[in-house]
Each structure stands twice: as C-alpha cells, then as structure tokens.
PDB file of N, CA and C in Angstrom:
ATOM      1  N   UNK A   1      94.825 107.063  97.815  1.00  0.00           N
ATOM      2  CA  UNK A   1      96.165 107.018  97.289  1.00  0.00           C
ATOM      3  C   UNK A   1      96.135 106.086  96.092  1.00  0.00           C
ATOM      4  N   UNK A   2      96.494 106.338  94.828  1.00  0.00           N
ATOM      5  CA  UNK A   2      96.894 105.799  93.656  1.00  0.00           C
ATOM      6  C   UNK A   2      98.242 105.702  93.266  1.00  0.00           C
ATOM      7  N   UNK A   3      98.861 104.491  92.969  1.00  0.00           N
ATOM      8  CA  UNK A   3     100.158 104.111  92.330  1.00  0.00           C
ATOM      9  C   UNK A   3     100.003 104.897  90.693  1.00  0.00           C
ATOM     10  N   UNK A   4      99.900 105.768  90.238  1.00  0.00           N
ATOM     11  CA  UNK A   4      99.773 106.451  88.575  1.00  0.00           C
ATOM     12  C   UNK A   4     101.184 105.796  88.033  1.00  0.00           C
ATOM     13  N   UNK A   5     102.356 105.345  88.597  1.00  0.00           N
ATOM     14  CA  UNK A   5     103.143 105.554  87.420  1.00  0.00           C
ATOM     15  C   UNK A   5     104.366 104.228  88.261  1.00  0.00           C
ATOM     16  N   UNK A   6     104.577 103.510  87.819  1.00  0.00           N
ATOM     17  CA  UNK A   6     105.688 102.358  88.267  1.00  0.00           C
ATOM     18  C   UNK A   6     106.878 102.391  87.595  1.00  0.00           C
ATOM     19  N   UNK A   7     107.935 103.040  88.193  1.00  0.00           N
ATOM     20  CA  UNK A   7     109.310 102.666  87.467  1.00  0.00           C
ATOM     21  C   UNK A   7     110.311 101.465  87.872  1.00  0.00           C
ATOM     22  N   UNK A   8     110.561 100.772  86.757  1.00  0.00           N
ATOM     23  CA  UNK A   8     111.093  99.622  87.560  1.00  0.00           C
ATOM     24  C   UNK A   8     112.178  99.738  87.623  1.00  0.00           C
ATOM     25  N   UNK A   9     112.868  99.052  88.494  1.00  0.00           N
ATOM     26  CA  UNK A   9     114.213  98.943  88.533  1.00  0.00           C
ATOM     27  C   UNK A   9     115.124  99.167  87.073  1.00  0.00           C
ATOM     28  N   UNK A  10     115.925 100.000  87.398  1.00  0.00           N
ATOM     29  CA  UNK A  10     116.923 100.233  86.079  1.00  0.00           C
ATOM     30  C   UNK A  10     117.999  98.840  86.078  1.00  0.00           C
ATOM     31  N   UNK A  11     118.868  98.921  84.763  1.00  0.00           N
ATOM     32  CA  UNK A  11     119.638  97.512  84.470  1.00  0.00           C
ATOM     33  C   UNK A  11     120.773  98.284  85.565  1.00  0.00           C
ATOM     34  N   UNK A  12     121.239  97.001  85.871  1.00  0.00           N
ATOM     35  CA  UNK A  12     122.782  97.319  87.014  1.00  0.00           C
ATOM     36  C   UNK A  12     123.702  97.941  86.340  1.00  0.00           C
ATOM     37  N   UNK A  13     123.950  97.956  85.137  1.00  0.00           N
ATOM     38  CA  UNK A  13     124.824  98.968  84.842  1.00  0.00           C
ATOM     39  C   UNK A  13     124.919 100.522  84.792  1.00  0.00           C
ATOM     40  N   UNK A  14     123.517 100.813  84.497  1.00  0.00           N
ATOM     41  CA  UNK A  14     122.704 101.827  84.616  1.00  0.00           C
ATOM     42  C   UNK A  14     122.564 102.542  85.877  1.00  0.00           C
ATOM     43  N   UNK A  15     122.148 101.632  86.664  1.00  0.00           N
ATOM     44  CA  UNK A  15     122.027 102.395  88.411  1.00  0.00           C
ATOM     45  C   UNK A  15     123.720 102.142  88.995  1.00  0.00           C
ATOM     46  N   UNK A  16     124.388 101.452  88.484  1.00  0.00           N
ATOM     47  CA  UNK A  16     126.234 101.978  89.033  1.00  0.00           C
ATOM     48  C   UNK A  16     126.090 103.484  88.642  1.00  0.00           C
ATOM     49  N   UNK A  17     126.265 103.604  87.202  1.00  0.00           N
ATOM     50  CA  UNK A  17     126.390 104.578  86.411  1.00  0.00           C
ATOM     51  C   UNK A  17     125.556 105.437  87.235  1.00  0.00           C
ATOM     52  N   UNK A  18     124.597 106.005  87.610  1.00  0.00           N
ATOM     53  CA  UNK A  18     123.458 106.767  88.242  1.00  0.00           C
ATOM     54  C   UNK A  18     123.658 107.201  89.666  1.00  0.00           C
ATOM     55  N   UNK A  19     124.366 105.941  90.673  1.00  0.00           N
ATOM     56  CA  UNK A  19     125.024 106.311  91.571  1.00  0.00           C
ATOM     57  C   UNK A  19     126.045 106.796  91.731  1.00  0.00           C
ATOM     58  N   UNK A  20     127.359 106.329  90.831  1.00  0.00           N
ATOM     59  CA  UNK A  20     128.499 107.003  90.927  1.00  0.00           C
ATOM     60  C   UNK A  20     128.206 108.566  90.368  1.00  0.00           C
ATOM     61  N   UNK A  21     127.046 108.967  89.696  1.00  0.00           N
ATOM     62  CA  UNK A  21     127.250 110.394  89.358  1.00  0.00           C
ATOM     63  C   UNK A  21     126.619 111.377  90.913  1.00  0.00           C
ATOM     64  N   UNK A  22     125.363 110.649  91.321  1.00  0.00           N
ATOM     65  CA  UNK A  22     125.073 111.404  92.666  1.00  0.00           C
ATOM     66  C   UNK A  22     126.203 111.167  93.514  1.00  0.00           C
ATOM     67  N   UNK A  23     126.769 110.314  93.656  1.00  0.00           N
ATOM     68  CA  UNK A  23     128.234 110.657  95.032  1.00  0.00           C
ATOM     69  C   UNK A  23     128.965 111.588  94.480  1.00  0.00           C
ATOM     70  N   UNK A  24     129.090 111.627  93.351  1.00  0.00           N
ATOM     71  CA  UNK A  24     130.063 112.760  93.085  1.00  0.00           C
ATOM     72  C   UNK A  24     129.542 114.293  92.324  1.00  0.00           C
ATOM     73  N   UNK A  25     128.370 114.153  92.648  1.00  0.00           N
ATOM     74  CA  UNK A  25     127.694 115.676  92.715  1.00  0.00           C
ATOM     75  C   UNK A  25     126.152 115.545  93.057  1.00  0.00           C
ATOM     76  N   UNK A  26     125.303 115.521  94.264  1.00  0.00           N
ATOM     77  CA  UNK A  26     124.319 115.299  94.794  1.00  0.00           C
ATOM     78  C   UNK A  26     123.095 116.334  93.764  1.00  0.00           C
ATOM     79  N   UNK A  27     123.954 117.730  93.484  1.00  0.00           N
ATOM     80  CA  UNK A  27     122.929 118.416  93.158  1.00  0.00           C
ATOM     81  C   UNK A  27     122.049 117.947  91.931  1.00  0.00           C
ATOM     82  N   UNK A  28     120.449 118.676  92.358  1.00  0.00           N
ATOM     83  CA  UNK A  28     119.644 118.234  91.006  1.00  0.00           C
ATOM     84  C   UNK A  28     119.251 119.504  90.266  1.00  0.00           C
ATOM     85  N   UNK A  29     119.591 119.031  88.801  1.00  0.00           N
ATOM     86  CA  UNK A  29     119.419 120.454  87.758  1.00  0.00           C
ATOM     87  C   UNK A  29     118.552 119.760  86.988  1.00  0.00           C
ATOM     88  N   UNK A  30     117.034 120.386  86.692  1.00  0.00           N
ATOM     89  CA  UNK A  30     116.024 120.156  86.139  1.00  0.00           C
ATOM     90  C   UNK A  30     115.605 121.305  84.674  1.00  0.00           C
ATOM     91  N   UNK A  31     116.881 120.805  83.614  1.00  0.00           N
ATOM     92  CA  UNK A  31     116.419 121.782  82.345  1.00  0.00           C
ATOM     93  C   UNK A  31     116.105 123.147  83.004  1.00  0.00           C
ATOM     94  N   UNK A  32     116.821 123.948  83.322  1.00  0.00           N
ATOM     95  CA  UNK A  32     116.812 125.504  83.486  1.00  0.00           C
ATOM     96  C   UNK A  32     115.695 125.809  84.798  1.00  0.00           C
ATOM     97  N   UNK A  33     115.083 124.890  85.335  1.00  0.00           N
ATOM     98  CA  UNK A  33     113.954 125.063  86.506  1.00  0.00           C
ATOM     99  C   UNK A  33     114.332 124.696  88.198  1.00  0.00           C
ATOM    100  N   UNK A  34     114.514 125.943  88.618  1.00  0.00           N
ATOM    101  CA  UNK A  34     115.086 125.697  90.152  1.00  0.00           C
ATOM    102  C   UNK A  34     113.896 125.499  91.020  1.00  0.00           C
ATOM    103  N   UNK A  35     114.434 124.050  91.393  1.00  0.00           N
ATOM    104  CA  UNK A  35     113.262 123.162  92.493  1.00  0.00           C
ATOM    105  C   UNK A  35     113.124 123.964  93.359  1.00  0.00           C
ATOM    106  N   UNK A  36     112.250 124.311  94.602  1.00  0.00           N
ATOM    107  CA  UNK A  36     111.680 124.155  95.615  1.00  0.00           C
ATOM    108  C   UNK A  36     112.613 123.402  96.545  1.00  0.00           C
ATOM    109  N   UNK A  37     112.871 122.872  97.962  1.00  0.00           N
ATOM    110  CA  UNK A  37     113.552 122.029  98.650  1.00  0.00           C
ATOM    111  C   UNK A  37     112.603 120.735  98.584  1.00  0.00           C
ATOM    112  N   UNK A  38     111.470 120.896  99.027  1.00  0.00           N
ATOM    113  CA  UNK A  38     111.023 119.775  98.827  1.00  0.00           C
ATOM    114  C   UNK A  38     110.651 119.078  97.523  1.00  0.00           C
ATOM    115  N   UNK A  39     110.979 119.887  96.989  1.00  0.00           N
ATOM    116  CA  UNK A  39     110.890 119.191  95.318  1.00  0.00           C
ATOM    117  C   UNK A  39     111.922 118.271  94.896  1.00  0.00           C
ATOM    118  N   UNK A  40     113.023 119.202  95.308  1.00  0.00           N
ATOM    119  CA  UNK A  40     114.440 118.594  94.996  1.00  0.00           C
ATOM    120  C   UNK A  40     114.993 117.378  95.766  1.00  0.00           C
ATOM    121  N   UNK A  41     114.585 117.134  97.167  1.00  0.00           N
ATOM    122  CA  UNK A  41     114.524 116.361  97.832  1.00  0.00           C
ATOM    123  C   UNK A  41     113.889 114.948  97.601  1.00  0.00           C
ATOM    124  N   UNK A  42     112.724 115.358  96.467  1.00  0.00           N
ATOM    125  CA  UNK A  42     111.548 114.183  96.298  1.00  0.00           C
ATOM    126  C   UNK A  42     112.357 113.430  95.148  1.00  0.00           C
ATOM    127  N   UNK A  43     113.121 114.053  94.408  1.00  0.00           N
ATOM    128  CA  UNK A  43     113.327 114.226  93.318  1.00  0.00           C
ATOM    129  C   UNK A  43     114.781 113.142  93.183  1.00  0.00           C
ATOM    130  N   UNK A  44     115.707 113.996  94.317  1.00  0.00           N
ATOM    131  CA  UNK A  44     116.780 113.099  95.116  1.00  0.00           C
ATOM    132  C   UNK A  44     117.003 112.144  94.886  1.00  0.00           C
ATOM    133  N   UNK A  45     115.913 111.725  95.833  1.00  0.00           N
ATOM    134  CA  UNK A  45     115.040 110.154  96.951  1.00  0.00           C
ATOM    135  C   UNK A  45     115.069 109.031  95.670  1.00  0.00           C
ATOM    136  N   UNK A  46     114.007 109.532  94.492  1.00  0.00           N
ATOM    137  CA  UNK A  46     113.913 108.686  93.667  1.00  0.00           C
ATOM    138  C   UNK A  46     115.115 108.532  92.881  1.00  0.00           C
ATOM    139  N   UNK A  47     115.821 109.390  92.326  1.00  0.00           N
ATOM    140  CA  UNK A  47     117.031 108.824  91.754  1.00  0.00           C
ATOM    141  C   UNK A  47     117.968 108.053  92.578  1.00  0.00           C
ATOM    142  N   UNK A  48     118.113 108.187  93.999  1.00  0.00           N
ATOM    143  CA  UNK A  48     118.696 107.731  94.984  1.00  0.00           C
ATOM    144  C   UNK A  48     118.492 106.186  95.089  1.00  0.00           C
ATOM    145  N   UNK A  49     116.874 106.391  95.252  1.00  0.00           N
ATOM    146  CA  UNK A  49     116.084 104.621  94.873  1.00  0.00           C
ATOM    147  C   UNK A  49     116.501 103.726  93.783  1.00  0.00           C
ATOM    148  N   UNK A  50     116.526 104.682  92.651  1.00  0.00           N
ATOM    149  CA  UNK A  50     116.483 103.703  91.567  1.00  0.00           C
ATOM    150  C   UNK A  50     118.214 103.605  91.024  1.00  0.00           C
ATOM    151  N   UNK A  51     119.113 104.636  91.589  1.00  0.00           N
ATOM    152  CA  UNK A  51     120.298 103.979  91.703  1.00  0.00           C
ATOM    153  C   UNK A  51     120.530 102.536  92.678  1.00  0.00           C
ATOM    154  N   UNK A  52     119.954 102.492  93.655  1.00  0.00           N
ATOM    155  CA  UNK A  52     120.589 101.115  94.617  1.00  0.00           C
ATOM    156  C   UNK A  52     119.638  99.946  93.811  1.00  0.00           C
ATOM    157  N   UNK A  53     118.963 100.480  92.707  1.00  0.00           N
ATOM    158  CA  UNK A  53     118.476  99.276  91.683  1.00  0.00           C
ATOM    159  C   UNK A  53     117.199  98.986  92.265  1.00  0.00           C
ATOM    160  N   UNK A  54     116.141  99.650  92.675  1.00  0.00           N
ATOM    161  CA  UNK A  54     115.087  99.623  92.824  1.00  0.00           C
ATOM    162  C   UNK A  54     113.593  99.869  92.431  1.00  0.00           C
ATOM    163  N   UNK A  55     112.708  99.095  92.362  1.00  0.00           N
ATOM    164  CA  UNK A  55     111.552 100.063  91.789  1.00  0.00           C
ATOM    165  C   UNK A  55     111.171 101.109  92.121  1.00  0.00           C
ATOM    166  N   UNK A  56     110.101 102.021  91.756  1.00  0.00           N
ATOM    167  CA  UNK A  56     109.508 102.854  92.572  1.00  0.00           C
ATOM    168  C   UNK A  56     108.596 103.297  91.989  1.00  0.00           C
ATOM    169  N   UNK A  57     107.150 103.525  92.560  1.00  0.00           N
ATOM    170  CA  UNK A  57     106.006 103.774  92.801  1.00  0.00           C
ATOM    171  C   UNK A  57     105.572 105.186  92.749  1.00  0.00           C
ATOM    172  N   UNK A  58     105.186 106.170  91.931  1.00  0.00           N
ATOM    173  CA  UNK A  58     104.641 107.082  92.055  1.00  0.00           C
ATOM    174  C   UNK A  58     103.033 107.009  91.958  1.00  0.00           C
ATOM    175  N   UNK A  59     102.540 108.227  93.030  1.00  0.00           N
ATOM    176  CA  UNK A  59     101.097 108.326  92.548  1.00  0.00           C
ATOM    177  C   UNK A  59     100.541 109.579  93.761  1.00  0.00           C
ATOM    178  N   UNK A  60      99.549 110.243  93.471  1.00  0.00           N
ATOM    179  CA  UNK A  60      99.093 111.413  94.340  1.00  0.00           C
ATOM    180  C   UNK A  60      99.028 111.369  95.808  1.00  0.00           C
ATOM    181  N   UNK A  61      98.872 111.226  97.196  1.00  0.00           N
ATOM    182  CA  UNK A  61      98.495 111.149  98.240  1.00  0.00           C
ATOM    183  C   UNK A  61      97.593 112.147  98.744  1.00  0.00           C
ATOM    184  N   UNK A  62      96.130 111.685  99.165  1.00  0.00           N
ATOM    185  CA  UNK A  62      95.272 112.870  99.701  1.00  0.00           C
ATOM    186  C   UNK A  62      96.005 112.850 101.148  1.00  0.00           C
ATOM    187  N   UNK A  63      95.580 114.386 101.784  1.00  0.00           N
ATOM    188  CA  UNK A  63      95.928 114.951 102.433  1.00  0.00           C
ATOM    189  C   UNK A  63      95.092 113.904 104.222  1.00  0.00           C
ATOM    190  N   UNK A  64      93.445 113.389 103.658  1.00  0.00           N
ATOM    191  CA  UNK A  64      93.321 112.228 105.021  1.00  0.00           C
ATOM    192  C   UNK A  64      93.493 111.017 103.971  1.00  0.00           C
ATOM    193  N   UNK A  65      93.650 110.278 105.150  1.00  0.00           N
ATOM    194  CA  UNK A  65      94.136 108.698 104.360  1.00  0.00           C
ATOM    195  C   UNK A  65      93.002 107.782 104.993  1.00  0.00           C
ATOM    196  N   UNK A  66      92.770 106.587 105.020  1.00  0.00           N
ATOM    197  CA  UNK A  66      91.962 105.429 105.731  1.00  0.00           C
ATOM    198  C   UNK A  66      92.896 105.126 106.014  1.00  0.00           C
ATOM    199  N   UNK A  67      92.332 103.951 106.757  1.00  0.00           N
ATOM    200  CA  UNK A  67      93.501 103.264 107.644  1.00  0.00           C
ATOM    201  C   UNK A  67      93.861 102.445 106.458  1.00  0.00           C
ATOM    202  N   UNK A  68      93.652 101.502 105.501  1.00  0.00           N
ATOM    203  CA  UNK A  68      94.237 100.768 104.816  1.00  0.00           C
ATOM    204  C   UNK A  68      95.359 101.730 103.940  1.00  0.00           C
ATOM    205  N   UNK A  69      95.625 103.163 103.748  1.00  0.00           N
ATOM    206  CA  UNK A  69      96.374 103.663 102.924  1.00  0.00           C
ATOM    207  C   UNK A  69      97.535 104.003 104.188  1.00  0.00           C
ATOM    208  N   UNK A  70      96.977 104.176 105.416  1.00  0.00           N
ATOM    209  CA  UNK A  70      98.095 104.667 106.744  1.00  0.00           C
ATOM    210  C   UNK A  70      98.817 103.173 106.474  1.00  0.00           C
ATOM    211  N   UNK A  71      98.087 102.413 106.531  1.00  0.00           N
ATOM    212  CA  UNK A  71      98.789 101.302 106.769  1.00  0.00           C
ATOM    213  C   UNK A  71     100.129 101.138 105.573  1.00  0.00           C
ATOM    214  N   UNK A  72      99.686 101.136 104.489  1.00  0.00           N
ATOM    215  CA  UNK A  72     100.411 101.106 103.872  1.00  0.00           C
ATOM    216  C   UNK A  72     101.523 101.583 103.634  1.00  0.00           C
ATOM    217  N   UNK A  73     101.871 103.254 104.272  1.00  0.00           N
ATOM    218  CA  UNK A  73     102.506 103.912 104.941  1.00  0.00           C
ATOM    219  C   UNK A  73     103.879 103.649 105.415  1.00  0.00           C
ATOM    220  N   UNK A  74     102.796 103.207 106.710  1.00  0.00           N
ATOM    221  CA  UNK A  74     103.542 102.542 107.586  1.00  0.00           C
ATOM    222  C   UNK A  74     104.096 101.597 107.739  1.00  0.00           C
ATOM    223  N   UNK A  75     103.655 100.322 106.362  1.00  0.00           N
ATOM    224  CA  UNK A  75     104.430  99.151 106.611  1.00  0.00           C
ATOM    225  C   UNK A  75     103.990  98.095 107.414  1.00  0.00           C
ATOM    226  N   UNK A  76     102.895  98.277 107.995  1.00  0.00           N
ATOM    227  CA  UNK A  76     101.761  97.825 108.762  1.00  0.00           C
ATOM    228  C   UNK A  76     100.752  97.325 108.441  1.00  0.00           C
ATOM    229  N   UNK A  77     100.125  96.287 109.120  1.00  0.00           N
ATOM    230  CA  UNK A  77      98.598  96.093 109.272  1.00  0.00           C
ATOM    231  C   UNK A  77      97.556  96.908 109.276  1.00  0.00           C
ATOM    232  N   UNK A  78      96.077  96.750 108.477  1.00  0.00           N
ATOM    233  CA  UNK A  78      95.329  97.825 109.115  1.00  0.00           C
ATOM    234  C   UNK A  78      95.124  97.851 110.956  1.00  0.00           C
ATOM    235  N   UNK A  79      94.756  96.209 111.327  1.00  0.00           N
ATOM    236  CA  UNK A  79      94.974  95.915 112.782  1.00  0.00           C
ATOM    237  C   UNK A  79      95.435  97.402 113.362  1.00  0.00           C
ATOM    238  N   UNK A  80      96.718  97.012 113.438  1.00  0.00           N
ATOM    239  CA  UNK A  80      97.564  97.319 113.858  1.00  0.00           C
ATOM    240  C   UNK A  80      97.809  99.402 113.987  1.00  0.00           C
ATOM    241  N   UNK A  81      97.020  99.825 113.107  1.00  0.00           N
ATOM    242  CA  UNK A  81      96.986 101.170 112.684  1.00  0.00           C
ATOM    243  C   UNK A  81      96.307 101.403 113.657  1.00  0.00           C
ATOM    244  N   UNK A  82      94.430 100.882 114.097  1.00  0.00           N
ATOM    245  CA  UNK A  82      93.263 101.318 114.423  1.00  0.00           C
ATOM    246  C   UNK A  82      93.989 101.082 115.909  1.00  0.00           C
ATOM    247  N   UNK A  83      94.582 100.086 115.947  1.00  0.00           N
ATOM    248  CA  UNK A  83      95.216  99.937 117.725  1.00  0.00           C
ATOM    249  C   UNK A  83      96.162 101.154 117.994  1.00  0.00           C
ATOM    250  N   UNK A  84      96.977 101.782 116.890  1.00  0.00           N
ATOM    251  CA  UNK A  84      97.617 102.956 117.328  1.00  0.00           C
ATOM    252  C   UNK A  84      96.485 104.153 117.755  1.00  0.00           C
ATOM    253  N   UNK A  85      95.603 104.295 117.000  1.00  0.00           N
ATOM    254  CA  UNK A  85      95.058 105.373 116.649  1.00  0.00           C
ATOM    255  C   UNK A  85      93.990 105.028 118.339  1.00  0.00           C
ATOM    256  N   UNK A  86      93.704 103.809 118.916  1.00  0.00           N
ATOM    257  CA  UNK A  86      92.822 103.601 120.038  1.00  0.00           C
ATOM    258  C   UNK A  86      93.267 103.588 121.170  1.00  0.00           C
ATOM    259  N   UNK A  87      95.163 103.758 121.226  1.00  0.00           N
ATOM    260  CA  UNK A  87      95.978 103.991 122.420  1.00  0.00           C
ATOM    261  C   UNK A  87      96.413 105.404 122.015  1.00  0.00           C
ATOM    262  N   UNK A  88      95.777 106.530 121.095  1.00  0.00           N
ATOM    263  CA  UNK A  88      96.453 107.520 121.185  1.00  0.00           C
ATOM    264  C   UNK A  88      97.354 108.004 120.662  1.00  0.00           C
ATOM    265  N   UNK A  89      98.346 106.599 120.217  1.00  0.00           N
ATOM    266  CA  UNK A  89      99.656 107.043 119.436  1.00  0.00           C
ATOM    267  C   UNK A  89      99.692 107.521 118.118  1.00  0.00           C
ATOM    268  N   UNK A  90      98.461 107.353 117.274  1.00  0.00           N
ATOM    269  CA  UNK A  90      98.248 108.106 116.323  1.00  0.00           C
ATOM    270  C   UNK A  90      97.159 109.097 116.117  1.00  0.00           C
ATOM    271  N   UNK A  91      97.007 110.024 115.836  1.00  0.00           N
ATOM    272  CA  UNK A  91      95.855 111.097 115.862  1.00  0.00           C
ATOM    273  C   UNK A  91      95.136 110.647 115.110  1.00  0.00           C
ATOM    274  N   UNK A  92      93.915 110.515 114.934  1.00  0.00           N
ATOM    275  CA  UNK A  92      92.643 110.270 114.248  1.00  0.00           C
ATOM    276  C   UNK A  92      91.477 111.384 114.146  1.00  0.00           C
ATOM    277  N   UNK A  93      91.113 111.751 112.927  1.00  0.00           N
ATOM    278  CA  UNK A  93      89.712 112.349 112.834  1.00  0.00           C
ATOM    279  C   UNK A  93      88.908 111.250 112.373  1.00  0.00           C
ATOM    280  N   UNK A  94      87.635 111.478 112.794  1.00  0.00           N
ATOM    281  CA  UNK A  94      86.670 110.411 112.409  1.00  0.00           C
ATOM    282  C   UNK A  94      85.401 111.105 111.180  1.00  0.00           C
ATOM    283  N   UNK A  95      85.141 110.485 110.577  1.00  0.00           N
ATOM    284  CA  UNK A  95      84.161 110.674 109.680  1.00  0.00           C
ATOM    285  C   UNK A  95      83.293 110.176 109.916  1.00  0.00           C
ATOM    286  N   UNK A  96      82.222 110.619 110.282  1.00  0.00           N
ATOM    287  CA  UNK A  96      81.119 110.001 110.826  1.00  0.00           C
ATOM    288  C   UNK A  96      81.778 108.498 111.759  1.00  0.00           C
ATOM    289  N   UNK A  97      80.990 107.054 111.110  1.00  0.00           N
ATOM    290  CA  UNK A  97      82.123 106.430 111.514  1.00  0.00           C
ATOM    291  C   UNK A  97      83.352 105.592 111.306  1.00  0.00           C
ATOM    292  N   UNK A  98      83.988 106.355 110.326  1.00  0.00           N
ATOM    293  CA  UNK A  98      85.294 106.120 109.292  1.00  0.00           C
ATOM    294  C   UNK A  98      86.450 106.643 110.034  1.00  0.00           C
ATOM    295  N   UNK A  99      87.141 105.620 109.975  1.00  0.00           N
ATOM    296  CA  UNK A  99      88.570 106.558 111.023  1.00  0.00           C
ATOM    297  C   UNK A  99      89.760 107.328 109.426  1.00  0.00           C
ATOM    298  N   UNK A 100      89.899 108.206 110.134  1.00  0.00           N
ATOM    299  CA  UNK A 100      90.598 109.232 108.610  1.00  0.00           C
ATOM    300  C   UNK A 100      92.166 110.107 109.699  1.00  0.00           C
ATOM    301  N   UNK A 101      93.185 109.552 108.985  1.00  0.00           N
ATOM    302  CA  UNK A 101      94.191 110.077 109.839  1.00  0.00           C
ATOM    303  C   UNK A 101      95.478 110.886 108.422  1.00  0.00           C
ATOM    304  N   UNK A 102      95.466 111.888 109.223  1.00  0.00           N
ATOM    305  CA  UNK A 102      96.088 113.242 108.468  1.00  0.00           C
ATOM    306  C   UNK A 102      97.433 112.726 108.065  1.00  0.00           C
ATOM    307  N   UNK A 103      97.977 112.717 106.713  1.00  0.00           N
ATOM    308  CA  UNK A 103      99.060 112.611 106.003  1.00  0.00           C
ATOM    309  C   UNK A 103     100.189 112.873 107.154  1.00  0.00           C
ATOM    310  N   UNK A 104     100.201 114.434 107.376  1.00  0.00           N
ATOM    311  CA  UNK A 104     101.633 114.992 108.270  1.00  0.00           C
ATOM    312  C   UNK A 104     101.817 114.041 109.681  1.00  0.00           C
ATOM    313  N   UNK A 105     100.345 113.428 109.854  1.00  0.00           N
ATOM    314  CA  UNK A 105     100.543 112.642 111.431  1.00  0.00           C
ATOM    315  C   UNK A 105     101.042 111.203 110.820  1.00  0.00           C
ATOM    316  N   UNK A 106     100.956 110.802 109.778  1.00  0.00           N
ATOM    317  CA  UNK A 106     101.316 109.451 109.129  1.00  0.00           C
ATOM    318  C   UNK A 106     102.667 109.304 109.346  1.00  0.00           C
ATOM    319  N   UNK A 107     102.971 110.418 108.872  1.00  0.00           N
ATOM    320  CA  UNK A 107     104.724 110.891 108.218  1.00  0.00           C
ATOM    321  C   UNK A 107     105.402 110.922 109.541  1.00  0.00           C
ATOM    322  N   UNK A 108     105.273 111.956 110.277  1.00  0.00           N
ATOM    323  CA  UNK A 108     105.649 112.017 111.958  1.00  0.00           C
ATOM    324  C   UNK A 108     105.596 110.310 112.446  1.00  0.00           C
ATOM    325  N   UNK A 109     104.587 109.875 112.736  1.00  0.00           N
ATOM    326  CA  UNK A 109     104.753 108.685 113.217  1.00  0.00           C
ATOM    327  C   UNK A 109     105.677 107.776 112.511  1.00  0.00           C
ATOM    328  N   UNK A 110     105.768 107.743 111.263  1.00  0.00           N
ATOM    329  CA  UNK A 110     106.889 106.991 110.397  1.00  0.00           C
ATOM    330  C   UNK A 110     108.180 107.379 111.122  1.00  0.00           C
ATOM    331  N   UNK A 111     108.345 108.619 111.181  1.00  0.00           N
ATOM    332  CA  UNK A 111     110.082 109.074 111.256  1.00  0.00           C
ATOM    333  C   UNK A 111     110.077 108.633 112.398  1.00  0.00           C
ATOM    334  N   UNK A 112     109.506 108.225 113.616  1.00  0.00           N
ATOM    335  CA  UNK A 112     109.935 107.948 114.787  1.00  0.00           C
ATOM    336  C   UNK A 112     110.765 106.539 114.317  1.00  0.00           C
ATOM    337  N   UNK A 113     110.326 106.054 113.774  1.00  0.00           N
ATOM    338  CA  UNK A 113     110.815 104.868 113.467  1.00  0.00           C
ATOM    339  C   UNK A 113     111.501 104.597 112.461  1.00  0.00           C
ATOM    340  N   UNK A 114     112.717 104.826 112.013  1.00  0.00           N
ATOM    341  CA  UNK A 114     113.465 104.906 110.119  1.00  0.00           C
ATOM    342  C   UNK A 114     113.351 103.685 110.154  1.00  0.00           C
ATOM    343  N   UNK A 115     113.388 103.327 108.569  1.00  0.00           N
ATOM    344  CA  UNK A 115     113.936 101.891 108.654  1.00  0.00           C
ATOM    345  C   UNK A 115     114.935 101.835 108.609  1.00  0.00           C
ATOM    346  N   UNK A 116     115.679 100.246 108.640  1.00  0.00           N
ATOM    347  CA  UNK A 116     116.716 100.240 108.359  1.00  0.00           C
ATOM    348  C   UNK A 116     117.485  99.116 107.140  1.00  0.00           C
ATOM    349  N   UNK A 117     118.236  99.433 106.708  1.00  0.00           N
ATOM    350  CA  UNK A 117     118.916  99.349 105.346  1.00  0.00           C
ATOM    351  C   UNK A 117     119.009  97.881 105.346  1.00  0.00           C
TER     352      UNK A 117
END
C-alpha cells in the first residue's frame, strides 16, 4: 500500500461551503461521466472527509496486505493483527512464512467495528 497523493485539509471556509452543498444535494456529477456505485461512493467519502476539514490520503491497495498494512487498516498494532489472525478472527494466507491477509477480510473485520465520530 502507497500513500500517491495527500490532500490536506481545505481552509474552513471552503469545507462550510463544500458541506453545505452535499446536505443539500448528495449527488456526484463527474463532467458528463456516470460513476459506477462504488466509484461514486469513494468519491462521496472524500468530499465528505474533506468537508468536516480533514486530510486525506490517497494511494493504490493490493488485493493481499502484510500485517503492517492490515494493521494500518485497522487502526491497530501489528501485535495485535498476528493475534487476530492466531485466534482465527482474521483469515490469513501464508506465504511461505509471511502472513498475507486478503483486502475484503480486512474490510469485513473493520465494519464489525465502525468507528466512532
């Protein structure tokens, strides 16, 4: 996983301005090109982010991760990952002997848990 592109927080006047337009029309219109759901969704998220005045981090995600990129994920320790993955609670493939755990099982295990605001 690579960070390619850092947007920083917009000025507060800017992300008012940015939020008051998504409450009052959520939809996203991309120059004549109709998103995908999960496009539009991704797409959302970040304007969503950088209205409540936040940075945000773009960059590719491979499809297995190490534990230091799960971790990251998750908000977690690596510790703390390899102990999920050794009680079961997270699925693991192993690479020879590299523990490698699948993006969609990252994500699943995240949503059990939202954060909170």
């Amino acid at each position: 996983m690579s960070i390619d592109h850092i947007v920083p927080a917009l000025d507060p006047t800017v992300a008012a301005e940015l939020g008051a337009a998504l409450a009052a029309s959520p939809a996203v219109t991309v120059e004549g090109v109709d998103l995908p759901d999960p496009a539009r969704a991704a797409v959302l998220e970040l304007l969503t982010l950088l209205a409540d005045g936040q940075s945000v981090a773009l960059g590719a995600v491979a499809d297995l991760l190490t534990t230091s990129q799960a971790a990251e994920i998750l908000g977690v320790s690596d510790t703390y990952v390899r102990r999920l993955a050794d009680t079961n609670a997270l699925p693991l493939e192993m690479r020879g002997t590299h523990r490698r755990f699948r993006l969609s099982d990252v994500m699943a295990y995240r949503e059990k848990f939202p954060r909170r605001g």
